[in-house]
N, C-alpha and C. Protein backbone atom coordinates (compact mmCIF):
# COMPACT_ATOMS: atom_id res chain seq x y z
N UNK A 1 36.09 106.66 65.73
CA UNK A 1 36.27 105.47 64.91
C UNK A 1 36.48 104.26 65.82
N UNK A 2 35.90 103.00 65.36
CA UNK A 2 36.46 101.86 65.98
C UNK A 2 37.53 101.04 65.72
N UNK A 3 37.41 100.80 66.37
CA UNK A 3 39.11 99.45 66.21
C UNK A 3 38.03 98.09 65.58
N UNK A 4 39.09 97.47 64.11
CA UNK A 4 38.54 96.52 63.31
C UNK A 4 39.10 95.72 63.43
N UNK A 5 39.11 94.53 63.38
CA UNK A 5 39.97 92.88 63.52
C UNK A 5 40.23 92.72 62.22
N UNK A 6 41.65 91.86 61.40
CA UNK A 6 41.44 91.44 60.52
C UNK A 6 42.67 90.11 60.83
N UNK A 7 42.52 89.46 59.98
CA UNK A 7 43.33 88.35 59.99
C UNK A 7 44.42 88.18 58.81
N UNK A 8 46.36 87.70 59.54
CA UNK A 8 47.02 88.05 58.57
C UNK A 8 47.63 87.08 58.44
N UNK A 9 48.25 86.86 57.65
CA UNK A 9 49.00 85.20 57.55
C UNK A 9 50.19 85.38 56.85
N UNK A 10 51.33 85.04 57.49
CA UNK A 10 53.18 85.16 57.50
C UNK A 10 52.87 83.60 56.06
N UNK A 11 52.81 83.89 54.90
CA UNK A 11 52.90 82.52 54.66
C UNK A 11 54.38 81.51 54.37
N UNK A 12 54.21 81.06 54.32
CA UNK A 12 55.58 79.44 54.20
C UNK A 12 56.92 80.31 53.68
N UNK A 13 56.43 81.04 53.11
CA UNK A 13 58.40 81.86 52.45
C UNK A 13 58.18 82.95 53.14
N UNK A 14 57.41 83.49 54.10
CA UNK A 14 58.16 84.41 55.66
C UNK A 14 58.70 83.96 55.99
N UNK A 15 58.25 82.18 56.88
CA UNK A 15 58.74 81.91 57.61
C UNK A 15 59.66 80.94 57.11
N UNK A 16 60.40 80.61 56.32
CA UNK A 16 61.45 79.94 55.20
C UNK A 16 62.33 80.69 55.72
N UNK A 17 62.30 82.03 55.32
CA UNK A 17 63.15 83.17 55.05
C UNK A 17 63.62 83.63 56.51
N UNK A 18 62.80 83.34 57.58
CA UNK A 18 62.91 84.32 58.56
C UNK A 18 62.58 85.52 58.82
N UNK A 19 61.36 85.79 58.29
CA UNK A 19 61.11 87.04 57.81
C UNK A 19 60.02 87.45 59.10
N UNK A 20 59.35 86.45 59.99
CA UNK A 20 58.41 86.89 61.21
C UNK A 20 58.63 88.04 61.61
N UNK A 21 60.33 88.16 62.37
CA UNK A 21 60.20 89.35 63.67
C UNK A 21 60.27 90.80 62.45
N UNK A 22 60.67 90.89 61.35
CA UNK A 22 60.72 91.89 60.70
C UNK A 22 59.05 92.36 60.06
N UNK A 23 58.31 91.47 59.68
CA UNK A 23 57.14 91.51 59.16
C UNK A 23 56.35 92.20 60.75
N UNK A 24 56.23 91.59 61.78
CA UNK A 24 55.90 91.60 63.42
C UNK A 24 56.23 93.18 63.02
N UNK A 25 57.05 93.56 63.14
CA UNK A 25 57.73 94.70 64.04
C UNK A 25 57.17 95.99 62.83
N UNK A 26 56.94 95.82 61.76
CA UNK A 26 56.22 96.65 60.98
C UNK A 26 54.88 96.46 61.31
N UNK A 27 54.30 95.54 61.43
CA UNK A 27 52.77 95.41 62.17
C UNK A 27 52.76 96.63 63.23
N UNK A 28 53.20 96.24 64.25
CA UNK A 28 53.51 97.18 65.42
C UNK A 28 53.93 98.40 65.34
N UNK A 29 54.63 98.62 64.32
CA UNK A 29 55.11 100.10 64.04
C UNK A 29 54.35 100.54 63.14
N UNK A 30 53.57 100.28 63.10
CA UNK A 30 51.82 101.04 62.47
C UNK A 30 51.28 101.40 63.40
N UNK A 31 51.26 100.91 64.85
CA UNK A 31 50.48 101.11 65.79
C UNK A 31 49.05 100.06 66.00
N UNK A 32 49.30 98.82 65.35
CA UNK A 32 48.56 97.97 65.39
C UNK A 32 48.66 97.14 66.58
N UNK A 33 47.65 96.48 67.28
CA UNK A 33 47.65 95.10 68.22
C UNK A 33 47.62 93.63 67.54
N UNK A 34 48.62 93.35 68.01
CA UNK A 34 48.15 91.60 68.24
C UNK A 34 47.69 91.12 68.96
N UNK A 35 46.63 90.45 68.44
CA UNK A 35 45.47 90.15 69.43
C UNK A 35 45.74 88.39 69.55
N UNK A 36 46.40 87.94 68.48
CA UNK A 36 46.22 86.60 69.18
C UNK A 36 47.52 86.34 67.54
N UNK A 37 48.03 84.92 67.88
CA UNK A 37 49.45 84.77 67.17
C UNK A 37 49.31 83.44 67.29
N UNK A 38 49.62 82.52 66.00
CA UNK A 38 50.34 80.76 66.14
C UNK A 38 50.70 80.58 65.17
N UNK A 39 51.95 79.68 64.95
CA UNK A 39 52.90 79.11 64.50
C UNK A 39 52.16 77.77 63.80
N UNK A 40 52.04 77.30 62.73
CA UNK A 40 51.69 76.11 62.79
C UNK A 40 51.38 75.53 61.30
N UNK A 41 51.08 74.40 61.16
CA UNK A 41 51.61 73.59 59.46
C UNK A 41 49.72 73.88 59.01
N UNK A 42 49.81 74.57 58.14
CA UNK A 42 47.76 74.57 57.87
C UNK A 42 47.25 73.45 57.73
N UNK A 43 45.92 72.99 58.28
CA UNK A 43 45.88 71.79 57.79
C UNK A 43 44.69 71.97 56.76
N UNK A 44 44.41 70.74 55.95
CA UNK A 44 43.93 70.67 54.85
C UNK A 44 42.33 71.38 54.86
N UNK A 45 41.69 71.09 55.58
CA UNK A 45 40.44 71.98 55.90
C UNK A 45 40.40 73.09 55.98
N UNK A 46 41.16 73.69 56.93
CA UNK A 46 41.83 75.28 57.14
C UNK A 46 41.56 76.35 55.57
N UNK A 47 42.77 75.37 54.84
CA UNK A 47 43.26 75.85 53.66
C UNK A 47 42.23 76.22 52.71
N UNK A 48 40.77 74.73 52.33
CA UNK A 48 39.94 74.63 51.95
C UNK A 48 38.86 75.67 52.25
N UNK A 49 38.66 75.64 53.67
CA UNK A 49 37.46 76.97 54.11
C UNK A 49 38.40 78.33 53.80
N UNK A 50 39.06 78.55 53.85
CA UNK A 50 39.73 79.96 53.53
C UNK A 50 40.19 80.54 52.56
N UNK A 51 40.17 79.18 51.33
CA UNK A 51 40.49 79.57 49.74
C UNK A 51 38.88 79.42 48.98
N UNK A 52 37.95 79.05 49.98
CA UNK A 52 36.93 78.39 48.96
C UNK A 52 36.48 78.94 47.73
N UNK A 53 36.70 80.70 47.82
CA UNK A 53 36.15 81.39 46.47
C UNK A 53 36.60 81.13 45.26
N UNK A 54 37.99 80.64 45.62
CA UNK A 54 39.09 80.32 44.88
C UNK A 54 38.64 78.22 44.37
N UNK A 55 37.99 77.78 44.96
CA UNK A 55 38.01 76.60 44.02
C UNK A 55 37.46 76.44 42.85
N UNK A 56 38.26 75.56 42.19
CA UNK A 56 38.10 75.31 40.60
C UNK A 56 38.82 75.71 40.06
N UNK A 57 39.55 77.16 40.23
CA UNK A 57 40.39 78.07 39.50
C UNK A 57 41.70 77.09 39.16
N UNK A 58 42.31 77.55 37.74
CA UNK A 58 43.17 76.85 37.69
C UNK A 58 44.65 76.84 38.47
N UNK A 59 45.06 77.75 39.33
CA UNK A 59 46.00 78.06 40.57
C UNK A 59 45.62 77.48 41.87
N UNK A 60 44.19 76.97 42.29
CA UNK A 60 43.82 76.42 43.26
C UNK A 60 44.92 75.19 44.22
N UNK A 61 44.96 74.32 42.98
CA UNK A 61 45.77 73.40 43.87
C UNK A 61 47.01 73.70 43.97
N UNK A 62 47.80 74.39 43.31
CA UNK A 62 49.20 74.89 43.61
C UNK A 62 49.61 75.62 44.87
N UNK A 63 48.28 76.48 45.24
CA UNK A 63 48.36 77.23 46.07
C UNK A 63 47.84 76.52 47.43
N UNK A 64 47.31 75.55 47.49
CA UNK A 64 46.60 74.83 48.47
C UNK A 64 47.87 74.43 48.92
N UNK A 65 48.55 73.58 47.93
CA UNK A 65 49.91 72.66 48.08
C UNK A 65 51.17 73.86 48.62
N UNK A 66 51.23 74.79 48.00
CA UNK A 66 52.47 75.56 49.07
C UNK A 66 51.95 75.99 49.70
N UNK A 67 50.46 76.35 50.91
CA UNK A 67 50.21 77.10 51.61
C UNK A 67 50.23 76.07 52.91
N UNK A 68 49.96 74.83 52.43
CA UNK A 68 49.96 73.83 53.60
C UNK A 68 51.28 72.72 53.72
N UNK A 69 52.50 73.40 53.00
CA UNK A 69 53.60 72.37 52.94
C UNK A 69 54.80 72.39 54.12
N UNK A 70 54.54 73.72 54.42
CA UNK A 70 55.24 74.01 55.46
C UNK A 70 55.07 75.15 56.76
N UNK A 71 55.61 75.17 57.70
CA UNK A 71 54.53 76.49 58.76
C UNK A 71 54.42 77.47 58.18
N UNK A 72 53.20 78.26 58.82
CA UNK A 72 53.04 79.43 58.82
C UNK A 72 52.10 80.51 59.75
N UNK A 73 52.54 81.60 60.04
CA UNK A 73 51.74 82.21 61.33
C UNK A 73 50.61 83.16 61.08
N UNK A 74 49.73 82.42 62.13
CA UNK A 74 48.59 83.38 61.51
C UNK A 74 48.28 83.93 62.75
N UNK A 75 47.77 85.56 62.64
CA UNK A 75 47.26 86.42 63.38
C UNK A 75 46.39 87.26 63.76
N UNK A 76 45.51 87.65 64.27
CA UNK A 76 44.58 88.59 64.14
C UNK A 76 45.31 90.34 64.83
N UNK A 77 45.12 90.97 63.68
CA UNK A 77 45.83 91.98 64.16
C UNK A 77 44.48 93.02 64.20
N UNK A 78 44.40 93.81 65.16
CA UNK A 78 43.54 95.17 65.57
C UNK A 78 44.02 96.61 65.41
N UNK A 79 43.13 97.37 64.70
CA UNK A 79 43.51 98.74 65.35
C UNK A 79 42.50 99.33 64.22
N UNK A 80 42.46 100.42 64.35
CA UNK A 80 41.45 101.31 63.53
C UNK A 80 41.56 101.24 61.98
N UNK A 81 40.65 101.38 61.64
CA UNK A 81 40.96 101.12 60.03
C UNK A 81 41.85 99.89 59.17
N UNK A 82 42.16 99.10 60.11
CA UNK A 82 43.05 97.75 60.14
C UNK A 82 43.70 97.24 58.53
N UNK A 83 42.13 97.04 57.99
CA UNK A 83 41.96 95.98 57.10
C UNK A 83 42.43 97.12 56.18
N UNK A 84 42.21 98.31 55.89
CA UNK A 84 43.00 98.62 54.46
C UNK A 84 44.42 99.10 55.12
N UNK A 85 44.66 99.45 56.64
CA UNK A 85 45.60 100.05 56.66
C UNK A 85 46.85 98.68 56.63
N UNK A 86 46.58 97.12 57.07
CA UNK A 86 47.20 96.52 56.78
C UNK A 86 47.73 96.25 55.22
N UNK A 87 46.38 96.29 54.54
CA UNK A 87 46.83 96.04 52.95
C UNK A 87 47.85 97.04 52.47
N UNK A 88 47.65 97.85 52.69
CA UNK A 88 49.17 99.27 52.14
C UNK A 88 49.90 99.02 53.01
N UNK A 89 49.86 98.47 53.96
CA UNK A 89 51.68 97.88 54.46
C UNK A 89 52.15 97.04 53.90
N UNK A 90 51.29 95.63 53.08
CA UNK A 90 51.83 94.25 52.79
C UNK A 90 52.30 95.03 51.26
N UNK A 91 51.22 96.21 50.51
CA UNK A 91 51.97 96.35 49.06
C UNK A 91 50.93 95.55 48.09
N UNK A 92 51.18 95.34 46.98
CA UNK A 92 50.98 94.81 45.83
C UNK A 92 51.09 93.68 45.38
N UNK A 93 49.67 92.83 45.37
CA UNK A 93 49.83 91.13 45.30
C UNK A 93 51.18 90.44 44.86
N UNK A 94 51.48 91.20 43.61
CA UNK A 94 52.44 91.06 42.98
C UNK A 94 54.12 91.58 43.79
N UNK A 95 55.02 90.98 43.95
CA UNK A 95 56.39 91.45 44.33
C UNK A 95 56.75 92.68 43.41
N UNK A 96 56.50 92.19 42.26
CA UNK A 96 58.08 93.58 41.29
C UNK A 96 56.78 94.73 41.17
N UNK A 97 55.56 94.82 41.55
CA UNK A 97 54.73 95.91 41.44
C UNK A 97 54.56 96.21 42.84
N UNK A 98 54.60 96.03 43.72
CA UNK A 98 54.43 96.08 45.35
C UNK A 98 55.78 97.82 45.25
N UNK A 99 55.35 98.83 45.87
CA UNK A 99 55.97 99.70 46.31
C UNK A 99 56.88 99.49 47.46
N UNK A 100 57.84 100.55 47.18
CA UNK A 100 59.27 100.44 47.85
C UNK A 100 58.06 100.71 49.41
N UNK A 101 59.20 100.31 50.58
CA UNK A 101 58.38 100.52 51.81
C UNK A 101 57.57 100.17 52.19
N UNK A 102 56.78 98.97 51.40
CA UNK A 102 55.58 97.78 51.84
C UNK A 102 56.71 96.67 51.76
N UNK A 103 55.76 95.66 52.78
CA UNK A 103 56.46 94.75 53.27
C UNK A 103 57.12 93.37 52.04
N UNK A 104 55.90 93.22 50.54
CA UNK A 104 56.39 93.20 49.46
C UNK A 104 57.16 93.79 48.59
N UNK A 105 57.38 94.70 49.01
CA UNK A 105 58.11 95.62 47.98
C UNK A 105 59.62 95.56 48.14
N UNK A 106 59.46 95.44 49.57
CA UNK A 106 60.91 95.57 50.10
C UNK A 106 61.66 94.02 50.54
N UNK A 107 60.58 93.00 50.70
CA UNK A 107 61.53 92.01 50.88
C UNK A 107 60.57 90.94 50.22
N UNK A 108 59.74 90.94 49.73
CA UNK A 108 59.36 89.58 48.26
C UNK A 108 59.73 90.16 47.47
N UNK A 109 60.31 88.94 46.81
CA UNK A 109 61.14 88.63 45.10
C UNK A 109 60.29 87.92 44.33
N UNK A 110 60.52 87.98 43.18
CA UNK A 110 58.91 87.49 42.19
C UNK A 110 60.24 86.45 41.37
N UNK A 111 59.68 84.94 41.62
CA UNK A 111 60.02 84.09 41.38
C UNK A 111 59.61 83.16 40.19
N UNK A 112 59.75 82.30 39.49
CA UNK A 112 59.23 81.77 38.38
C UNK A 112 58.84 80.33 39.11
N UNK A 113 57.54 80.60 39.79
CA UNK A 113 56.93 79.34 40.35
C UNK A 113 55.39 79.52 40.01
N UNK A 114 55.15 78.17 40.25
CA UNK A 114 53.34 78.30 39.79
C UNK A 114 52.97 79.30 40.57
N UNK A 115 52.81 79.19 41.52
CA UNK A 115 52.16 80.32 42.97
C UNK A 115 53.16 81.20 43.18
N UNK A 116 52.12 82.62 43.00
CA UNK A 116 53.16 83.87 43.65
C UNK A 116 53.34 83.76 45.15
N UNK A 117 54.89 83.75 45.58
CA UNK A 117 54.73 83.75 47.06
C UNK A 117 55.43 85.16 47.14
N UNK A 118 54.55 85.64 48.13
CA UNK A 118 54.28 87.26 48.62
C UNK A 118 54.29 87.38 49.75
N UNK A 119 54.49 86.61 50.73
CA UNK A 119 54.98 87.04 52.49
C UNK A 119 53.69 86.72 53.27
N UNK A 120 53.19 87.46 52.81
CA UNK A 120 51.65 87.98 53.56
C UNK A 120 50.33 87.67 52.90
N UNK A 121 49.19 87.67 53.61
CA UNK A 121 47.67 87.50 53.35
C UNK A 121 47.00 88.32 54.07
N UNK A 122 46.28 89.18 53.91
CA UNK A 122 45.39 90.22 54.80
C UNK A 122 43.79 89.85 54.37
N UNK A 123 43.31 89.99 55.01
CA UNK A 123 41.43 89.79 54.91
C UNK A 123 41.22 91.35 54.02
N UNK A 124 40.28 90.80 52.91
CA UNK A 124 39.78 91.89 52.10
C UNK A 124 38.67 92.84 52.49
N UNK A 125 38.13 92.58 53.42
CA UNK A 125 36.98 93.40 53.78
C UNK A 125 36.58 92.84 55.54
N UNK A 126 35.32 93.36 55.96
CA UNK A 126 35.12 92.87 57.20
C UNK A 126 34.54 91.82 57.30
N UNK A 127 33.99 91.49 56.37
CA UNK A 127 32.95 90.11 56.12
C UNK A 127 34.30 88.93 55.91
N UNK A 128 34.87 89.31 55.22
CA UNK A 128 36.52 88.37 55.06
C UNK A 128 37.28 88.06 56.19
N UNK A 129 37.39 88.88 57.25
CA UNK A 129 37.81 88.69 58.22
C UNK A 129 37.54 88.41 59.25
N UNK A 130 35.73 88.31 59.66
CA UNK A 130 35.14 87.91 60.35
C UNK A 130 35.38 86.13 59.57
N UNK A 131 35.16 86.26 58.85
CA UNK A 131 35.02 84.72 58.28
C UNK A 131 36.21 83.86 58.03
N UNK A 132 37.17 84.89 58.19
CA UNK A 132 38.99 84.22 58.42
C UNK A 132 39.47 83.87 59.70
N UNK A 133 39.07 84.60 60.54
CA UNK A 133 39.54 84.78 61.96
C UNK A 133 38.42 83.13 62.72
N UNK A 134 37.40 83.26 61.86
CA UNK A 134 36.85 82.12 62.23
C UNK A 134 37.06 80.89 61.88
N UNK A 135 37.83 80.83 60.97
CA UNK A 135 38.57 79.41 60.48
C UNK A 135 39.96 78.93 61.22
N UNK A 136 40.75 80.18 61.51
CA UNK A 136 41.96 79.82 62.26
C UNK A 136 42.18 80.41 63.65
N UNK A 137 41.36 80.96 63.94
CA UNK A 137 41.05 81.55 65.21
C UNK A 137 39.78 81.17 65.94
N UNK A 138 38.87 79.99 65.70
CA UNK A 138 37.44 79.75 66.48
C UNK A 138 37.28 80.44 67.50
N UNK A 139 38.23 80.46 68.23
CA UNK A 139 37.68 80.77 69.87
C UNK A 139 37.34 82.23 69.94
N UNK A 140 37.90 83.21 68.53
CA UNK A 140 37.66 84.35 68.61
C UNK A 140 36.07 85.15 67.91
N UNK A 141 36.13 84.01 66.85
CA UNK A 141 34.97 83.85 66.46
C UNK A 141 33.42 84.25 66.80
């Protein structure tokens, strides 16, 4: 088997919360690589190329607006089977449906806000993550 790239994103209530080195350290204790890591406020283009499937929808701008209001870290993480084996770590879009022992399950709370905030973002497939990693990662591109 090969080793797959996917791209993951700590969003604004990880890093609110303080939630990086704990989210990090479950990455790693999968046996995953970080291949590349930054800290930083999204900017409006970013947000735009990486939600685009998502425009028009009526959650669009809510989610544009908390995803770019405050930092957040984005990463490309590696290792075999990546992209689903990351998704069963992050859990269930949803907080109160996310299983005990995913990274939602165990530390997102399901809040009464327009936008679900859920910790994490993982690339859905390889075509998703080739095309994520290229929006906030160019050079890897």
């Amino acid at each position: 088997m090969t080793a797959q790239r996917t791209l993951v994103l700590l969003k604004p209530d990880a890093v609110q919360r303080s939630l990086r080195g704990e989210i990090l350290r479950r990455i790693e204790a999968k046996g995953y690589d970080i291949v590349a890591l930054a800290q930083r406020t999204a900017t409006s283009e970013e947000l735009a190329a990486h939600y685009a499937e998502h425009e028009g929808k009526p959650f669009y701008p809510g989610l544009v607006e908390y995803m770019g209001a405050a930092p957040l870290v984005a990463l490309v993480v590696e290792g075999v089977n990546v992209i689903a084996g990351f998704r069963s770590l992050a859990g269930a879009t949803n907080p109160t449906e996310a299983a005990p022992g995913t990274i939602r399950g165990d530390l997102a709370c399901e809040q009464d806000l327009p936008v679900i905030q859920n910790l994490v973002h993982g690339s859905d497939s390889e075509e998703s993550a080739a095309r994520e990693i290229g929006i906030w990662f160019p050079e890897l591109g």
